[in-house]
PDB file of N, CA and C in Angstrom:
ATOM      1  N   UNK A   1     128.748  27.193  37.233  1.00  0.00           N
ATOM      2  CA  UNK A   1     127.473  27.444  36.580  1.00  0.00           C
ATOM      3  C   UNK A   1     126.940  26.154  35.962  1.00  0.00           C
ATOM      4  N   UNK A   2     128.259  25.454  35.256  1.00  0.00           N
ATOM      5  CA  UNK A   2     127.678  23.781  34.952  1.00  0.00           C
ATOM      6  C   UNK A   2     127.024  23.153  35.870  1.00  0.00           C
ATOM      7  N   UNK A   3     127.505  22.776  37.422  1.00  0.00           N
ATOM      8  CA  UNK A   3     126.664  22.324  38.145  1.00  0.00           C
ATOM      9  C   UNK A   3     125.542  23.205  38.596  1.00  0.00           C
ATOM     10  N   UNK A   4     125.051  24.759  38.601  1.00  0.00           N
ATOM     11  CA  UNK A   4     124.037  24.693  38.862  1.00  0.00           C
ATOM     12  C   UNK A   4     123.002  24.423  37.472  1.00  0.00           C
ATOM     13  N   UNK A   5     123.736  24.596  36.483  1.00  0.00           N
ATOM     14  CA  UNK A   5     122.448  24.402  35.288  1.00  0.00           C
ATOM     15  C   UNK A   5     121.948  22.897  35.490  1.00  0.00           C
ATOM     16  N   UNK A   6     122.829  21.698  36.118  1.00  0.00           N
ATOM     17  CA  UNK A   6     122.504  20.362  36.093  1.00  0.00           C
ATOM     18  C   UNK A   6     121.893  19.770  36.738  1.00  0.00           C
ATOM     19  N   UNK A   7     121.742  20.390  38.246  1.00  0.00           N
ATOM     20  CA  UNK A   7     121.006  20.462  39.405  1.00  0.00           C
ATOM     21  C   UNK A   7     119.381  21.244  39.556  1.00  0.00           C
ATOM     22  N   UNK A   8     119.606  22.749  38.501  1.00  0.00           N
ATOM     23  CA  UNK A   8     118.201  23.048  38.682  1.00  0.00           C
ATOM     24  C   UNK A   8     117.581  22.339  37.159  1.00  0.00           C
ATOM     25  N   UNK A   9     118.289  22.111  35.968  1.00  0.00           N
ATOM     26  CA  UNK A   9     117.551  21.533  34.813  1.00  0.00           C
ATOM     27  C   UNK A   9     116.893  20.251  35.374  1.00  0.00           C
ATOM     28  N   UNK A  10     117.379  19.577  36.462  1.00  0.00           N
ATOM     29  CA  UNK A  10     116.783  18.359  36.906  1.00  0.00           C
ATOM     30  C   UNK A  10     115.858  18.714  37.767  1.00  0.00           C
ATOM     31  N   UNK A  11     115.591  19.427  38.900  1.00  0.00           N
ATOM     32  CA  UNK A  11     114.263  19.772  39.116  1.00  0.00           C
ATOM     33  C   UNK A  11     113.442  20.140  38.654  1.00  0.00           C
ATOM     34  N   UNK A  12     113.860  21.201  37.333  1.00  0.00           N
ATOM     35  CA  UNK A  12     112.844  21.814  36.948  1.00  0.00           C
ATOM     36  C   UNK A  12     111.955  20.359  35.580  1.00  0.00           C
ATOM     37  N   UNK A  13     112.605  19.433  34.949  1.00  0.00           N
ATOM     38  CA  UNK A  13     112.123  18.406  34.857  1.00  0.00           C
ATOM     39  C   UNK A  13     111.658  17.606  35.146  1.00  0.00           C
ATOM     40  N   UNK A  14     112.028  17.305  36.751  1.00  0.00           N
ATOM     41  CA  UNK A  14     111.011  16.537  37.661  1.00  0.00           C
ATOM     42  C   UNK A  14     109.932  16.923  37.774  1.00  0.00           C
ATOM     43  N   UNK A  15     109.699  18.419  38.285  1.00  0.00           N
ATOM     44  CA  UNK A  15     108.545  19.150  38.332  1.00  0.00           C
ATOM     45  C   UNK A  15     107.669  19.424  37.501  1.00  0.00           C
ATOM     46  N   UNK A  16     108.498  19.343  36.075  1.00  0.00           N
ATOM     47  CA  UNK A  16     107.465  19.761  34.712  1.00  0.00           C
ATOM     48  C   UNK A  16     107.012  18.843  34.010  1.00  0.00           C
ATOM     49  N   UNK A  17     107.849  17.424  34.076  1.00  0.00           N
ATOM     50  CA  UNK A  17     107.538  16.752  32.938  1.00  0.00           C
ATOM     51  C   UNK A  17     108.544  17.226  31.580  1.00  0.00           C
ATOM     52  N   UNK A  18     109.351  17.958  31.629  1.00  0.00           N
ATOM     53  CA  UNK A  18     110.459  18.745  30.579  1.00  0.00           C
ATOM     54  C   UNK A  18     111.610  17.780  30.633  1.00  0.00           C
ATOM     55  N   UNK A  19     111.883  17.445  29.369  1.00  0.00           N
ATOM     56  CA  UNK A  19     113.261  17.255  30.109  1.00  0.00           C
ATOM     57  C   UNK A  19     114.096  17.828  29.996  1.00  0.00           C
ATOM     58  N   UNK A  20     115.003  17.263  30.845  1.00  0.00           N
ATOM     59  CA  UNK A  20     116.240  18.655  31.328  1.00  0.00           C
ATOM     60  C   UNK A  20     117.050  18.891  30.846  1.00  0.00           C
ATOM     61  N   UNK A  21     117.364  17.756  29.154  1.00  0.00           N
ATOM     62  CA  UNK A  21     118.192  18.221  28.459  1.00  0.00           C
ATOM     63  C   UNK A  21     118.056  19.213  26.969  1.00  0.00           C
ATOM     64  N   UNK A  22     116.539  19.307  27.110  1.00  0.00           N
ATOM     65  CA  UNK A  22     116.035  20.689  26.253  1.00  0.00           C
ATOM     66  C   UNK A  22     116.611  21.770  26.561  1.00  0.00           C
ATOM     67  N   UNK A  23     117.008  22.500  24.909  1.00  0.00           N
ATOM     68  CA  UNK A  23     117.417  23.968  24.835  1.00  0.00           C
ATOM     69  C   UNK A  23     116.202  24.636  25.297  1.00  0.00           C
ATOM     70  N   UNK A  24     115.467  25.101  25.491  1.00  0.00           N
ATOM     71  CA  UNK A  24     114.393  25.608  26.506  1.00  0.00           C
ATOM     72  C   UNK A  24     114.574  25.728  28.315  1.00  0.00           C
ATOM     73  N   UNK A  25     114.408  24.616  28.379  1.00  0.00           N
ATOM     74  CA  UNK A  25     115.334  24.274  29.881  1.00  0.00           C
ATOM     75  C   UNK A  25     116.172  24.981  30.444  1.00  0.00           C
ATOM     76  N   UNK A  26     117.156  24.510  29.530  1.00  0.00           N
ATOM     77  CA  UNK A  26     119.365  24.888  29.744  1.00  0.00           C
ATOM     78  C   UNK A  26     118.599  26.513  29.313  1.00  0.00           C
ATOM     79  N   UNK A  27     118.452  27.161  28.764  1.00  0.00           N
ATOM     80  CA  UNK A  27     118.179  28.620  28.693  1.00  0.00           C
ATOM     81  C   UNK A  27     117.956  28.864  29.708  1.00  0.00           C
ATOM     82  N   UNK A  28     116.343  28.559  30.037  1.00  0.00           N
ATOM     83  CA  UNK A  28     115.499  29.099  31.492  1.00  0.00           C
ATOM     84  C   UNK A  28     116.296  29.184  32.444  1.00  0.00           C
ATOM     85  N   UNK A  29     116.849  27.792  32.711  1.00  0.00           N
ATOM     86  CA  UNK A  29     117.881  27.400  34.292  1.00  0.00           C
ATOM     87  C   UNK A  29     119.069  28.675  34.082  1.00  0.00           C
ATOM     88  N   UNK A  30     119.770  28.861  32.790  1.00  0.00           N
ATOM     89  CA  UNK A  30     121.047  29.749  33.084  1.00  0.00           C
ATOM     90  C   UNK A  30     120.764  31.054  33.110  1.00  0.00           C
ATOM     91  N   UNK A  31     119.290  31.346  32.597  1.00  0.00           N
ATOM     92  CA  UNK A  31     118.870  32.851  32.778  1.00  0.00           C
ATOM     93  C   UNK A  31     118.744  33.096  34.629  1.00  0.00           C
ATOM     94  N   UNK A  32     117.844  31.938  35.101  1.00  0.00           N
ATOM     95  CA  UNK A  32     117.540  31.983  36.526  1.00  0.00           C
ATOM     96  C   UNK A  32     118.813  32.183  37.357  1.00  0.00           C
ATOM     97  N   UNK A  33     119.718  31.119  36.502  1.00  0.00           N
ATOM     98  CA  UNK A  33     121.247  31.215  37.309  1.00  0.00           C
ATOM     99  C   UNK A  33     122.525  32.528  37.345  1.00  0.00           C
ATOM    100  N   UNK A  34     121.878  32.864  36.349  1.00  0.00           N
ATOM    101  CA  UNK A  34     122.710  34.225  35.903  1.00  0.00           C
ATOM    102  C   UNK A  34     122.189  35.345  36.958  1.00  0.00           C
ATOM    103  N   UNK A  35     120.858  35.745  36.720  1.00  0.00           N
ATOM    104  CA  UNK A  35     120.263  36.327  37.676  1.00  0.00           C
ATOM    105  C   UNK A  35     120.353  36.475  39.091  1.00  0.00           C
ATOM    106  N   UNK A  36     120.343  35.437  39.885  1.00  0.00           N
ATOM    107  CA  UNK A  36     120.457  34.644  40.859  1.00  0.00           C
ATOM    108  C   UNK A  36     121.825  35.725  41.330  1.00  0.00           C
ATOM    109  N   UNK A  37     123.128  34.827  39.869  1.00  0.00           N
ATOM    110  CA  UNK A  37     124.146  35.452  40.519  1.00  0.00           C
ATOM    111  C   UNK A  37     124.478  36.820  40.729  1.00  0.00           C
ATOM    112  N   UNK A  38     124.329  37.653  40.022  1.00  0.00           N
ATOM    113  CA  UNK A  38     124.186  38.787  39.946  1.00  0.00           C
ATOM    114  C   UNK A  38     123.627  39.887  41.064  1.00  0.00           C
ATOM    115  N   UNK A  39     122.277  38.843  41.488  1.00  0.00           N
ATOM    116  CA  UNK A  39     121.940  39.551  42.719  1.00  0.00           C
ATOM    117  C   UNK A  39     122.772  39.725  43.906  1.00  0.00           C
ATOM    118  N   UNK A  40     123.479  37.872  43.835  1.00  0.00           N
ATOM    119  CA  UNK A  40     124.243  37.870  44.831  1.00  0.00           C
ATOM    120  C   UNK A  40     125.614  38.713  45.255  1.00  0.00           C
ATOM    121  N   UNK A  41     126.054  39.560  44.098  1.00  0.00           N
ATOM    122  CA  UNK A  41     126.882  39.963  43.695  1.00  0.00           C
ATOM    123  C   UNK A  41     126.616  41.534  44.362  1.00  0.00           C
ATOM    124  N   UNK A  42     125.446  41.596  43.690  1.00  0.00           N
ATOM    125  CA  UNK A  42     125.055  43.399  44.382  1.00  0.00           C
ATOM    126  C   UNK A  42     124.552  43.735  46.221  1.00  0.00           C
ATOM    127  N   UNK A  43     123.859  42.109  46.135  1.00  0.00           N
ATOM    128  CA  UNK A  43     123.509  42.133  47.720  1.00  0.00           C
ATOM    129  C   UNK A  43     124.775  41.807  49.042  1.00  0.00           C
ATOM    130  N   UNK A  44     126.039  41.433  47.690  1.00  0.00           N
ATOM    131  CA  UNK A  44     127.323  41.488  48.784  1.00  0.00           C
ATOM    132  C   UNK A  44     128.115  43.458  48.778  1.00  0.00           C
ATOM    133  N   UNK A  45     127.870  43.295  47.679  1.00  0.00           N
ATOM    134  CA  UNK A  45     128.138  45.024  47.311  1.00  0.00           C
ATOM    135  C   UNK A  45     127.726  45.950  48.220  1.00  0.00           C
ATOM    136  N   UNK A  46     126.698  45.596  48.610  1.00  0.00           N
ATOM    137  CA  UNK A  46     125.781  46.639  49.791  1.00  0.00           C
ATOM    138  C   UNK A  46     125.820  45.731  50.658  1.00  0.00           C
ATOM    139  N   UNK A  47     127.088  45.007  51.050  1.00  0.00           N
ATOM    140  CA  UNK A  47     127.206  44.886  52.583  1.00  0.00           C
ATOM    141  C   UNK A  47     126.093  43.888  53.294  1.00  0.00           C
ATOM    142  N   UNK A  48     125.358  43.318  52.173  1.00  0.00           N
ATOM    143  CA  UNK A  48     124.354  42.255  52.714  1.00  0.00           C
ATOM    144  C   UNK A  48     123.215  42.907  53.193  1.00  0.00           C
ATOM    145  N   UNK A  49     123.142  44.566  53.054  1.00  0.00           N
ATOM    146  CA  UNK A  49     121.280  45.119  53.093  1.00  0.00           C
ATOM    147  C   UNK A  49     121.119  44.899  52.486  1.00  0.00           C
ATOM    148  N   UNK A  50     119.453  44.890  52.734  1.00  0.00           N
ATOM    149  CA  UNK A  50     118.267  45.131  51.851  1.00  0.00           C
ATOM    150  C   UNK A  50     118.085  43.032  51.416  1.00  0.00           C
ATOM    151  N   UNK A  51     117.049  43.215  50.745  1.00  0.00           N
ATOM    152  CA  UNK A  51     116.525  42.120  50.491  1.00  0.00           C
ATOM    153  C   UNK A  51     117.066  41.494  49.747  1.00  0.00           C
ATOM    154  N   UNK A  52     117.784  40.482  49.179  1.00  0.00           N
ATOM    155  CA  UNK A  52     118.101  39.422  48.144  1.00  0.00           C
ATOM    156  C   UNK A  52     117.505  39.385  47.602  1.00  0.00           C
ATOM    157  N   UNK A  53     115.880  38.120  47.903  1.00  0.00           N
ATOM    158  CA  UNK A  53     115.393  38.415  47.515  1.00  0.00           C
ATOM    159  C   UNK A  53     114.555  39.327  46.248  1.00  0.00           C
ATOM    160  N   UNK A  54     114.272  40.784  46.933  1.00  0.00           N
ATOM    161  CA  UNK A  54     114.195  42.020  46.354  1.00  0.00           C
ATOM    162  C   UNK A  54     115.207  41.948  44.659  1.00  0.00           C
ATOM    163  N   UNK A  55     116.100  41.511  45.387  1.00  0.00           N
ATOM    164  CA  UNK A  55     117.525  41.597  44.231  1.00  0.00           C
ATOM    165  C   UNK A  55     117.184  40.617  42.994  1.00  0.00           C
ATOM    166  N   UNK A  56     117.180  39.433  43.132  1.00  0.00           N
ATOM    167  CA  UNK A  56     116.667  38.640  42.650  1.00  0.00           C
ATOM    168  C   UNK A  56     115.496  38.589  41.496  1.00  0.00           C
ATOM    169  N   UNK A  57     114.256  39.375  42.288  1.00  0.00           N
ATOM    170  CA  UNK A  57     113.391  39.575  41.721  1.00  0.00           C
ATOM    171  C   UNK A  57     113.479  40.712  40.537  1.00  0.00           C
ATOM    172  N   UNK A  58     114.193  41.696  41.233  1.00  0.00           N
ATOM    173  CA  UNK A  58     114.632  42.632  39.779  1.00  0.00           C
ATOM    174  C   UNK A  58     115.568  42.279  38.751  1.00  0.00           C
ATOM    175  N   UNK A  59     115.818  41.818  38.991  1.00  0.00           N
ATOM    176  CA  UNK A  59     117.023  40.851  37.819  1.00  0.00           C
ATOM    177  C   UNK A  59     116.183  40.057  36.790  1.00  0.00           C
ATOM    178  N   UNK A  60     115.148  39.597  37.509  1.00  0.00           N
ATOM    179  CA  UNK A  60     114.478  38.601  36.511  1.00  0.00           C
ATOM    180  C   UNK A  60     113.501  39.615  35.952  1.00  0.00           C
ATOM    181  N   UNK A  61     113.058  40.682  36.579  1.00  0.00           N
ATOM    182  CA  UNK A  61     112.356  41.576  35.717  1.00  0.00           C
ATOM    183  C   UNK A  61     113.323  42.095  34.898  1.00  0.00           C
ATOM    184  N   UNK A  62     114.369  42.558  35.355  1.00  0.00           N
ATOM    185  CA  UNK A  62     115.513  43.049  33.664  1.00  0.00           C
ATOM    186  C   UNK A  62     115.274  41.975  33.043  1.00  0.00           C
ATOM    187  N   UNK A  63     115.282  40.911  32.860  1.00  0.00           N
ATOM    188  CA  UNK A  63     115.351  39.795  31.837  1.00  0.00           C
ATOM    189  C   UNK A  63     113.974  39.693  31.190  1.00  0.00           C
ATOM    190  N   UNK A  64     112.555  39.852  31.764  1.00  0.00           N
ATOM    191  CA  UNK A  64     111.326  39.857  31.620  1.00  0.00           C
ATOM    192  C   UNK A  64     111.377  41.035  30.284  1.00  0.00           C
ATOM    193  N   UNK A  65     111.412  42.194  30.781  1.00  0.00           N
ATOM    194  CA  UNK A  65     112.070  43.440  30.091  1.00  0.00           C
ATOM    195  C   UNK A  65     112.938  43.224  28.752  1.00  0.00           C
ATOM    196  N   UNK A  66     113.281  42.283  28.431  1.00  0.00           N
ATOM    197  CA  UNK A  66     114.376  41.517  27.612  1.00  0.00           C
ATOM    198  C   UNK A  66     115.879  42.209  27.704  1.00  0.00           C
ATOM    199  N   UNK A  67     116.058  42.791  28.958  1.00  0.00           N
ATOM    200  CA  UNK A  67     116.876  43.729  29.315  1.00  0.00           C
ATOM    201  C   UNK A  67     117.026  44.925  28.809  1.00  0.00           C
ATOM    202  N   UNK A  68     116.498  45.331  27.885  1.00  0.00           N
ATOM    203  CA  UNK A  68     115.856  46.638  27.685  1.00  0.00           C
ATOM    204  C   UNK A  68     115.817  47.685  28.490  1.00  0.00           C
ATOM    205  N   UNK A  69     117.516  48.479  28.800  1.00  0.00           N
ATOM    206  CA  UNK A  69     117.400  49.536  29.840  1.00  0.00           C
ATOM    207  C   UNK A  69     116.580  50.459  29.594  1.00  0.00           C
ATOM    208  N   UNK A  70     116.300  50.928  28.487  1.00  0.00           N
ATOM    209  CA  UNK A  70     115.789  51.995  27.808  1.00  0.00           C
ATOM    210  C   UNK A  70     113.742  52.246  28.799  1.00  0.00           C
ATOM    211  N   UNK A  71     113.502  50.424  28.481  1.00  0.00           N
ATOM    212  CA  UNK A  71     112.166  50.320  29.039  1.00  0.00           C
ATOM    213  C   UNK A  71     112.184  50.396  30.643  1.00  0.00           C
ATOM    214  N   UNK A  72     113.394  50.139  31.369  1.00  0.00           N
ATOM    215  CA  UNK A  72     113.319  49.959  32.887  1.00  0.00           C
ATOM    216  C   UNK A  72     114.346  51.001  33.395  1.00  0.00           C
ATOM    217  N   UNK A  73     114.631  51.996  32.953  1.00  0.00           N
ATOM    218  CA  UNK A  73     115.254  52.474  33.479  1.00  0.00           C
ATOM    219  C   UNK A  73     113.996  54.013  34.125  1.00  0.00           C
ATOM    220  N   UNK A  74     115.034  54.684  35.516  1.00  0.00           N
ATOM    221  CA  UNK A  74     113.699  55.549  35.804  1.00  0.00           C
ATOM    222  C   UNK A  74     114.254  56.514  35.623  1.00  0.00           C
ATOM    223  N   UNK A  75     112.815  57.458  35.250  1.00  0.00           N
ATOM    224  CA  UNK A  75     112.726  58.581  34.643  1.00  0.00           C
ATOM    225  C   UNK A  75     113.705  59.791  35.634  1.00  0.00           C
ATOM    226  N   UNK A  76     114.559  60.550  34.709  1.00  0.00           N
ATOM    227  CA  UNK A  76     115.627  61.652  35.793  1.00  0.00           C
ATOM    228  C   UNK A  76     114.840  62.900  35.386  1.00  0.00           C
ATOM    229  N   UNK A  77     114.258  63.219  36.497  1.00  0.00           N
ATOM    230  CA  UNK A  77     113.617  64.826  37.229  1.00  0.00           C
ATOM    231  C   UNK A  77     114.272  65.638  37.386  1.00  0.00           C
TER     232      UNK A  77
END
């Protein structure tokens, strides 16, 4: 996880003008990286269906959510 926080904090500084050794940064990058992994984790779980991607993207909405199951979880009928 050290090398990916060191690898994306440096792009994402190249790209921003940030630098990459801001607590802002190191947050963003290990939230992205956490996420990231996690997906990868469920999209091996299911055997590699369905979208990554897809996976990915909901992860960072749990985090958007401030992970707040209560707010993202769906309603049982």
């Amino acid at each position: 996880m050290e090398k990916a926080q060191g690898f994306m904090s440096g792009l994402i500084a190249q790209r921003s003008g940030l630098d990459a050794d801001d607590f802002e940064t190191r947050v963003t990058v290990m939230v992205m990286t956490a996420a990231a992994m996690e997906a990868i984790h469920e999209w091996l779980r299911r055997d590699g269906k369905g979208s990554f991607v897809a996976l990915v993207n909901q992860a960072l909405d749990l985090v958007e959510a401030g992970a707040r199951l209560d707010e993202i979880a769906t309603p049982k009928r």
